[in-house]
Protein backbone atom coordinates (compact mmCIF):
# COMPACT_ATOMS: atom_id res chain seq x y z
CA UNK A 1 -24.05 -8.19 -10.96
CA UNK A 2 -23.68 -11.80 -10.06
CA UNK A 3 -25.28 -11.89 -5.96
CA UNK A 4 -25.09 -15.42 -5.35
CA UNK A 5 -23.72 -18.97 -7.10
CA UNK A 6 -24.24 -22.37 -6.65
CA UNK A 7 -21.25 -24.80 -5.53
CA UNK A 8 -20.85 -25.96 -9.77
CA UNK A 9 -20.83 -22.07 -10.37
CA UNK A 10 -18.90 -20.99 -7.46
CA UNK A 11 -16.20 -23.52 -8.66
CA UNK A 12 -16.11 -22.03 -12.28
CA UNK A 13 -16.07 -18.27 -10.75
CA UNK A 14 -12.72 -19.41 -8.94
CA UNK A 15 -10.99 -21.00 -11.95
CA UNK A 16 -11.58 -18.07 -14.25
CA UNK A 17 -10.03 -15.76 -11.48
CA UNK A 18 -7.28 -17.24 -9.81
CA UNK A 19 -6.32 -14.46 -7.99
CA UNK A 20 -9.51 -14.97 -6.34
CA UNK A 21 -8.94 -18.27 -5.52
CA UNK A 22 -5.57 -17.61 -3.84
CA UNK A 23 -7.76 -14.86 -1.76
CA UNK A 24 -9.95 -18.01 -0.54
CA UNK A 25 -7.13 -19.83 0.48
CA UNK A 26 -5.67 -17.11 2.44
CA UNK A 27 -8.85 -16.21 4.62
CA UNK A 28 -9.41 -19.89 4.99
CA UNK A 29 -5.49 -20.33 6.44
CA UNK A 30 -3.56 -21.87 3.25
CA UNK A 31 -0.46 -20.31 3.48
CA UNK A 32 3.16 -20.82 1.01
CA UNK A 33 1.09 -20.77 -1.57
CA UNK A 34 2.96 -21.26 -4.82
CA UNK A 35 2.26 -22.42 -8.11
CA UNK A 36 4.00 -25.66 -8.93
CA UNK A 37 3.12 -25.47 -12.69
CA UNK A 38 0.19 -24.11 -15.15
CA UNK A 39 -2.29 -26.37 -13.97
CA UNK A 40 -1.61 -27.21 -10.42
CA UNK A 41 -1.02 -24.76 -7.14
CA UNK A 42 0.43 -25.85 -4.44
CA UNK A 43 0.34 -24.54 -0.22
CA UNK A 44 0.41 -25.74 3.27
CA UNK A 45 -2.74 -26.27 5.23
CA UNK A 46 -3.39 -23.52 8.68
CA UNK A 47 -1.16 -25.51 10.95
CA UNK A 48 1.08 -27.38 9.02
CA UNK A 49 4.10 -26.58 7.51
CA UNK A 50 5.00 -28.53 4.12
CA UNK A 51 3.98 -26.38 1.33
CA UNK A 52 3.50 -28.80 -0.83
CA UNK A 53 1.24 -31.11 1.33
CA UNK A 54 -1.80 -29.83 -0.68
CA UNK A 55 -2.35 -30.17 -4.32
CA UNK A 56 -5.29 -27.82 -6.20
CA UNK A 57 -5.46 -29.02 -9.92
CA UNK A 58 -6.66 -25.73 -12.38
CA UNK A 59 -9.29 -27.62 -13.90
CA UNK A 60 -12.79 -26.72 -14.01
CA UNK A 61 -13.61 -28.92 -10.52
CA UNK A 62 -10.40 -27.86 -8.72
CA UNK A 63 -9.77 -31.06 -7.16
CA UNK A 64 -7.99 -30.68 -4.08
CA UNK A 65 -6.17 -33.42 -2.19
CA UNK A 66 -4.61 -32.58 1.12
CA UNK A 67 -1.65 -35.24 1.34
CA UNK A 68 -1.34 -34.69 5.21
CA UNK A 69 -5.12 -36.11 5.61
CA UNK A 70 -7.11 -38.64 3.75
CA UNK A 71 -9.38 -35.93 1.73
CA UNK A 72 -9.73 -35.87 -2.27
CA UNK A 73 -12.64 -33.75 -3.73
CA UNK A 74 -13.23 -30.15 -4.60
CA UNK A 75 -11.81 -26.88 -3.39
CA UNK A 76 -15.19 -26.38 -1.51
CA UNK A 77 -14.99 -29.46 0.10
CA UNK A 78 -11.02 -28.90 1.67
CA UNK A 79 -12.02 -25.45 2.98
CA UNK A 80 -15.18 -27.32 4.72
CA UNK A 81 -12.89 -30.26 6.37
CA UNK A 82 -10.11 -27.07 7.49
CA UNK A 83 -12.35 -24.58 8.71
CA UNK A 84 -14.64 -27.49 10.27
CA UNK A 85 -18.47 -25.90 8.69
CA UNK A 86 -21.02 -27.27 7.31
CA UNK A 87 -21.13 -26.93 3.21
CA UNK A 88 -23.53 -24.21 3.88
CA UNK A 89 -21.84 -22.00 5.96
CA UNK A 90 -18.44 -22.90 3.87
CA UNK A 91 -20.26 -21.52 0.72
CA UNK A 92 -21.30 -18.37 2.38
CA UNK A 93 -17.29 -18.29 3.67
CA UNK A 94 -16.42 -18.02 0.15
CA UNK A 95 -19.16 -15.28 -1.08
CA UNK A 96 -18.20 -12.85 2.16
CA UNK A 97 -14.73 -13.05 1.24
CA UNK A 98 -15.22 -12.41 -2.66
CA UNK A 99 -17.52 -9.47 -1.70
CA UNK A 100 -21.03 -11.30 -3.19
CA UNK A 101 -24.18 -11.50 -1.29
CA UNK A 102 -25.90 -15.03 -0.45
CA UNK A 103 -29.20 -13.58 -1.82
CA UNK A 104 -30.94 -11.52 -4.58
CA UNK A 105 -30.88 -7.78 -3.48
CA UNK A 106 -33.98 -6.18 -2.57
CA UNK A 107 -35.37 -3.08 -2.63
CA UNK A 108 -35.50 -2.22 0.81
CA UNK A 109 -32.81 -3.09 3.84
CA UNK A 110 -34.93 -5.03 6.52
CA UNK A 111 -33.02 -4.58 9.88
CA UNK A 112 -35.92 -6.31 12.01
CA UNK A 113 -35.33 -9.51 9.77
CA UNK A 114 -31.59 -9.08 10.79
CA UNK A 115 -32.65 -8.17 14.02
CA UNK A 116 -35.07 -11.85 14.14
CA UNK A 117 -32.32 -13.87 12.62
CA UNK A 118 -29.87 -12.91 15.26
CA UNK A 119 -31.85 -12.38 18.77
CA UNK A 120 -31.00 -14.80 21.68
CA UNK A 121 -32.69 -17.66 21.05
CA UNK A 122 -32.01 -18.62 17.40
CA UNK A 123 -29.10 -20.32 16.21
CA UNK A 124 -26.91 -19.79 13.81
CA UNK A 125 -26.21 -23.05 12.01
CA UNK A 126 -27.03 -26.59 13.23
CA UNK A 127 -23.07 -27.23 12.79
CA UNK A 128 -22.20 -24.39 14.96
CA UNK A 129 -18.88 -25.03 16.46
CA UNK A 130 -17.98 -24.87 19.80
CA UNK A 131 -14.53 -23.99 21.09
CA UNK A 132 -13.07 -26.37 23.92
CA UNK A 133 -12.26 -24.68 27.33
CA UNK A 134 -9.13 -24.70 28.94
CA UNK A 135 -7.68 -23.58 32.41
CA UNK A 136 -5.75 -21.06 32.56
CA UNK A 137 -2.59 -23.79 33.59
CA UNK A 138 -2.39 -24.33 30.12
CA UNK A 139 -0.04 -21.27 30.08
CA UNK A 140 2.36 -22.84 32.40
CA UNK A 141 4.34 -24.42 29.63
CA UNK A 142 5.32 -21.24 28.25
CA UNK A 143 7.90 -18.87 29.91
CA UNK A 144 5.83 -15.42 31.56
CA UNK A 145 8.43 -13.01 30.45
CA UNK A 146 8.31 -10.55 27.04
CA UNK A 147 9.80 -11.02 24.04
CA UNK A 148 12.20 -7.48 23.25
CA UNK A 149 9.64 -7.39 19.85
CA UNK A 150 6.82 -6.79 21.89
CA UNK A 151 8.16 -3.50 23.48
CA UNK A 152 9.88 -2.49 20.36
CA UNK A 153 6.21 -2.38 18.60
CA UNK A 154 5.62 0.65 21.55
CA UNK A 155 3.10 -1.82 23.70
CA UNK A 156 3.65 -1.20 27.21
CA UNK A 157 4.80 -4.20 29.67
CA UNK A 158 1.76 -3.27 31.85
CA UNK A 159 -0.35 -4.08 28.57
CA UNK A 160 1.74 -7.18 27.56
CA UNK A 161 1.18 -8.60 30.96
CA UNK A 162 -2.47 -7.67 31.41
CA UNK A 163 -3.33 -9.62 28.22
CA UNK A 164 -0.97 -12.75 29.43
CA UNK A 165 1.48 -12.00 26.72
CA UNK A 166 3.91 -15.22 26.96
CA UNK A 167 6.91 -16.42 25.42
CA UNK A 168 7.90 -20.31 23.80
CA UNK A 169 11.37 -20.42 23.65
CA UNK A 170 11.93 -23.79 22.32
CA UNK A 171 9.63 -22.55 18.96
CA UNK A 172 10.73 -19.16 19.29
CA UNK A 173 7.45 -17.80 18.85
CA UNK A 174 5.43 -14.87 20.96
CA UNK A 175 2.37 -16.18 22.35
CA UNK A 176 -1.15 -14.32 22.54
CA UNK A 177 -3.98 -16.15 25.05
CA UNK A 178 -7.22 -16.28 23.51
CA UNK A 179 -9.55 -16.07 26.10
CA UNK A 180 -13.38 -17.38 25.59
CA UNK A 181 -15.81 -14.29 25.19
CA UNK A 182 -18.29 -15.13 27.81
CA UNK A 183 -16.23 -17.53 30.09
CA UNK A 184 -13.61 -15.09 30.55
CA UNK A 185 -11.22 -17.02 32.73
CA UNK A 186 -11.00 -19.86 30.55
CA UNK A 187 -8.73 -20.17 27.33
CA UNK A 188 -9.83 -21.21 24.13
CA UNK A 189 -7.34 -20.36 21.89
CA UNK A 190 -3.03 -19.51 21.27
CA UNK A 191 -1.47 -18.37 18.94
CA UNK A 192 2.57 -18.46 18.39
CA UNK A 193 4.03 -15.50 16.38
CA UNK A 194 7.26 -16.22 15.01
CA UNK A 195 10.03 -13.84 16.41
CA UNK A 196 12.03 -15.05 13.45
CA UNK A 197 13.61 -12.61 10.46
CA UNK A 198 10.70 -13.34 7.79
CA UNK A 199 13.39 -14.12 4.98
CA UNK A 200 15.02 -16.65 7.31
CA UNK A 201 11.31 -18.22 8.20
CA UNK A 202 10.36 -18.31 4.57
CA UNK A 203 13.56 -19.82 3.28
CA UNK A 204 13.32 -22.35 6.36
CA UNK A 205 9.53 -23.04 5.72
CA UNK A 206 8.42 -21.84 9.32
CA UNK A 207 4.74 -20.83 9.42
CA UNK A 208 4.52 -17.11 10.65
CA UNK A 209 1.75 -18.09 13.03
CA UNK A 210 1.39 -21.46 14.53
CA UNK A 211 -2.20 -22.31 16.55
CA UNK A 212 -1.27 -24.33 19.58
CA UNK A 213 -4.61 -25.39 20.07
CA UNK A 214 -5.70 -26.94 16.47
CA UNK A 215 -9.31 -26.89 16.28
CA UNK A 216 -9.70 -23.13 17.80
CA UNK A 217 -12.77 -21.33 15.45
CA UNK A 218 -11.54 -17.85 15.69
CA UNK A 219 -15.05 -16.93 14.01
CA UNK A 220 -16.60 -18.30 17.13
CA UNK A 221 -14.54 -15.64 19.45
CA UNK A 222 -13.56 -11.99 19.38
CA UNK A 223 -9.85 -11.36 21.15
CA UNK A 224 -9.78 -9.07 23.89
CA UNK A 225 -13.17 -8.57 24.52
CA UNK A 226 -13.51 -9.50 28.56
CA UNK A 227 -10.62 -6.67 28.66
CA UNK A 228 -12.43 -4.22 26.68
CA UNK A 229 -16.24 -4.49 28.27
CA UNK A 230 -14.99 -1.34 30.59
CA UNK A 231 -13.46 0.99 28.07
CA UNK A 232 -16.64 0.02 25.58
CA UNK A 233 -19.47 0.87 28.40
CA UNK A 234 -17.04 3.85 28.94
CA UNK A 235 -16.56 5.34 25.01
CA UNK A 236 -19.96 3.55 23.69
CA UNK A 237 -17.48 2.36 20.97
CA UNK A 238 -16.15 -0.67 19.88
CA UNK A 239 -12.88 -0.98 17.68
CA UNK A 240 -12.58 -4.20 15.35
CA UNK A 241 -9.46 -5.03 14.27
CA UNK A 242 -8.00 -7.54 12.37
CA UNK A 243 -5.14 -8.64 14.84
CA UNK A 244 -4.26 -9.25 18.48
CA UNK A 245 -0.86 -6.53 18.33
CA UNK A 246 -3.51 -3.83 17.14
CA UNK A 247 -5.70 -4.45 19.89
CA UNK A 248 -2.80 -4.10 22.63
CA UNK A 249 -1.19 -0.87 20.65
CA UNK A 250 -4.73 0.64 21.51
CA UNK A 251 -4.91 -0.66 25.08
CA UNK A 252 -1.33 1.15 25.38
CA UNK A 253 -2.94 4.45 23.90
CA UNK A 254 -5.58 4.15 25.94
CA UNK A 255 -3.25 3.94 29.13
CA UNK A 256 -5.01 0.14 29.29
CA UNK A 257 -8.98 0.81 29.62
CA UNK A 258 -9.03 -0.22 25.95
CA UNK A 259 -12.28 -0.31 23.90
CA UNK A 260 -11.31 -2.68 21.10
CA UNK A 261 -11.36 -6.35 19.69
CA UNK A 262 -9.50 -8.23 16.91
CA UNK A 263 -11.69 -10.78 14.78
CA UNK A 264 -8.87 -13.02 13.33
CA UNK A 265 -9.33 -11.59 9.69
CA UNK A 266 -11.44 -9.20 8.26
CA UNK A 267 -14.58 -11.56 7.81
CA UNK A 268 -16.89 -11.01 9.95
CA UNK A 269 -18.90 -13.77 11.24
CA UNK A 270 -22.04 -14.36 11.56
CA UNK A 271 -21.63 -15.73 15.45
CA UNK A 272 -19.65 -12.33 15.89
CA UNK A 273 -22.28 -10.29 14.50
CA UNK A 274 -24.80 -12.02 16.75
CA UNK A 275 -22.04 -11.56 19.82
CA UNK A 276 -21.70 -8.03 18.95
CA UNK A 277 -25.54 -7.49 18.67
CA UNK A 278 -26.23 -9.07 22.13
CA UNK A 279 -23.71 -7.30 23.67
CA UNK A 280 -23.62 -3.91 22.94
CA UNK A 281 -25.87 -0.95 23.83
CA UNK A 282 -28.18 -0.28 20.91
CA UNK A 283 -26.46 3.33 20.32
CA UNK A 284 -23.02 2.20 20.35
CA UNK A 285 -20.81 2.86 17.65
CA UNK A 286 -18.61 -0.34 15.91
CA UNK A 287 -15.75 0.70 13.79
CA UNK A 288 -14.13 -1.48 11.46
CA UNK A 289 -10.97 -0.73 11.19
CA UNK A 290 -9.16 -3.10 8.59
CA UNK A 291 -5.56 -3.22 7.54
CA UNK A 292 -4.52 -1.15 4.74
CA UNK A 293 -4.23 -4.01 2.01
CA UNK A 294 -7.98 -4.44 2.73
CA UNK A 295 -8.44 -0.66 1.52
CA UNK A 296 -6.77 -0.74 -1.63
CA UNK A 297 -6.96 -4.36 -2.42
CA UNK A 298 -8.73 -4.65 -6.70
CA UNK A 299 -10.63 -7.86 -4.98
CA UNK A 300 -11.55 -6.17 -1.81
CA UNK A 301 -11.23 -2.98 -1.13
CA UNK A 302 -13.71 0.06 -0.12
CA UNK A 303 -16.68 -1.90 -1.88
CA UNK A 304 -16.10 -4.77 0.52
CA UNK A 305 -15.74 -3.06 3.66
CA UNK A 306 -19.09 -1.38 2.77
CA UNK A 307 -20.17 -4.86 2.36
CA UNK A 308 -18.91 -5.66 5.90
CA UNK A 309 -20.60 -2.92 7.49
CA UNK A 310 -23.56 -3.80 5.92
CA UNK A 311 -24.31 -6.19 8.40
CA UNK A 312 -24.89 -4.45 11.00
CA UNK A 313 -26.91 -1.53 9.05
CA UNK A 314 -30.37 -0.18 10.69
CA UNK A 315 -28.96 -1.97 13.85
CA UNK A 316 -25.95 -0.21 15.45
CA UNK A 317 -24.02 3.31 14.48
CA UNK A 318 -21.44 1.92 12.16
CA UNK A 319 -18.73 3.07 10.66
CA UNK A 320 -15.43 2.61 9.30
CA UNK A 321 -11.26 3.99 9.15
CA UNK A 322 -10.22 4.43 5.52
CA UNK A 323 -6.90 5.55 4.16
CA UNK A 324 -8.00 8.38 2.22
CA UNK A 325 -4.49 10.62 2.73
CA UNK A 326 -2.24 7.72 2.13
CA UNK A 327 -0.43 7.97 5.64
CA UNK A 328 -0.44 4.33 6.14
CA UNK A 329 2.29 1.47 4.52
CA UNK A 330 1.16 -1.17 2.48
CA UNK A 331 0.14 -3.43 4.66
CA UNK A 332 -0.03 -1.58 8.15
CA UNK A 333 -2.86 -1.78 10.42
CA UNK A 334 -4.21 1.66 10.92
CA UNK A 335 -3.13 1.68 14.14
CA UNK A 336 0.53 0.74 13.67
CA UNK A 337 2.08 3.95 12.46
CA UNK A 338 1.81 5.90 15.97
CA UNK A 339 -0.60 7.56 18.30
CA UNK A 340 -0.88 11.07 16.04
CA UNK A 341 -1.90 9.12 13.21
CA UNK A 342 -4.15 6.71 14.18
CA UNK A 343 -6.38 9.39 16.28
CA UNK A 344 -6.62 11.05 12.69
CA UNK A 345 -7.86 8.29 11.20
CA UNK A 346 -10.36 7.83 13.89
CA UNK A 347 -11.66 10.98 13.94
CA UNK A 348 -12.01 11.02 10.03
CA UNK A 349 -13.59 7.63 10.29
CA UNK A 350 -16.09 7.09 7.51
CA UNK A 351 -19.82 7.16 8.29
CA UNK A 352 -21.41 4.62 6.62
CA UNK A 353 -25.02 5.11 7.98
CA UNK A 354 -25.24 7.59 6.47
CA UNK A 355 -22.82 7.19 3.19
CA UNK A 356 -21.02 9.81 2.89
CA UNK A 357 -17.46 10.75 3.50
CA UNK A 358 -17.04 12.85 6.02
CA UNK A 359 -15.92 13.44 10.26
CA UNK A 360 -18.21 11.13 12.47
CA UNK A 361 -19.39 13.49 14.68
């Protein structure tokens, strides 16, 4: 098995698999993506909405230029100038999401190495990114009320409003407050979910999500987590998620003391697995609970959520919710299909401490 390649090798492993490539794009933000013939594809970059503004040629380099910028080069390089990294940290991007490790595999897993590499006073990267603070006034542009598709998707009002839930009506879009993880009172990030039919957005090239603030990392936050500190200290659990609705469905079955985050994607970062380290108790449990085209995904799937819990192996109680009776739709959240069948998944959560399949108990 192939554990790590170079930039020049990385490049090749992406233009023999395209459907690899397209899952790069995604996680990075590309969305519309589209081939526009058999040796170019086409997509719009994370906050724009002309799918044709950037142009990947199929070639062994897969020059990329981003029409809406002044960048030509390789694929490596656009994700680097979109996701704002260093080329390091951009390269390890793109092995986490293909499933392949940065290094040779060893014979043994070393959790105090893990445990060195992420205590309090390293850093993570030189080019570590720092999300700008804003006041909570920043809100005052949108109207406080809820949209009716909030309380259709069974969260409560008393949720909606303790997580700020807002409303823009000129974009029609639902909009989610991203508050900073350690300066709680301060935003960071928001994010606009279209209330639009999703034929009618796609035929009228509206983005599903919009971010209101541009250059919000969501790798350098965790959603929800100054609301869940109670509920974790309470359940010595944590709940990641991929999505903010998934965190508030919880909060609503948890009549609002709520022990859960939602990462942005199903990456998990290195700054969150530092966050996560620092602040949790050293028994608590972390559950990854990923939506269900993660599970049965050929490019993803099982293998990579393993992969994902790996990281915090020999360090926490880890463990992870896996569609092994098929209750879930295709690409549901384990959490969306009601309160009887998401405790069922929970309590036949997978322990992957110890690697086999049966009821954490």
């Amino acid at each position: 098995m192939v554990n790590y390649l170079r930039a020049k090798e990385l490049k090749m492993y992406l233009y023999n698999n395209k459907d690899k490539l397209i899952t790069i794009l995604e996680a990075a933000g590309f969305h519309d993506i589209w081939e526009n013939n058999a040796n170019e594809i086409r997509c719009a970059t994370p906050n724009g909405t002309n799918k044709t503004s950037v142009a990947i040629k199929l070639n062994e380099s897969l020059y990329t230029t981003i029409y809406s910028s002044d960048f030509s080069g390789d694929i490596i390089g656009a994700i680097q100038v979109v996701m704002d990294d260093s080329l390091k940290d951009t390269i390890m991007f793109i092995h986490a999401c293909l499933g392949l490790s940065m290094k040779y595999v060893k014979n043994k897993h070393d959790p105090l190495k893990l445990l060195k590499k992420y205590s309090n006073g390293s850093r993570l990267s030189k080019n570590t990114h720092e999300n700008k603070l804003y006041s909570k006034r920043y809100l005052n542009r949108f109207v406080k009320g809820l949209h009716k598709q909030i309380i259709e998707e069974g969260i409560t009002p008393s949720v909606a409003r303790k997580f700020e839930i807002c409303y823009d009506p000129e974009q029609s879009r639902i909009i989610f407050p991203h508050y900073d993880w350690e300066k709680s009172n301060q935003i960071v990030g928001i994010k606009g979910r279209t209330t639009m039919d999703a034929d009618l957005a796609a035929e009228l090239d509206v983005p599903k999500y919009w971010n209101y603030i541009s250059d919000y990392k969501k790798t350098n936050n965790l959603y929800g987590y100054s609301l869940s500190k109670e509920g974790i200290e309470k359940n010595n659990m944590i709940i990641l998620f991929e999505a903010e609705k998934s965190v508030l469905k919880q909060f609503t079955f948890e009549k609002e003391i709520g022990y859960s985050v939602a990462l942005g994607g199903h990456v998990i970062s290195e700054e969150q697995v530092r966050f996560l380290l620092k602040n949790t108790p050293i028994d608590c449990e972390i559950v990854l609970a990923f939506d269900k085209d993660i599970m049965v995904n050929e490019t993803e799937g099982e293998t990579f959520i393993k992969k994902e819990c790996n990281k915090f192996l020999g360090m926490r109680r880890i463990s992870y919710i896996y569609d092994s009776f098929n209750i879930l739709k295709d690409k549901s959240s384990p959490i969306d299909e009601g309160y009887k069948k998401w405790n069922y998944l929970l309590k036949w959560r997978k322990n992957y401490n110890k690697h086999i399949d049966r009821k954490v108990v």
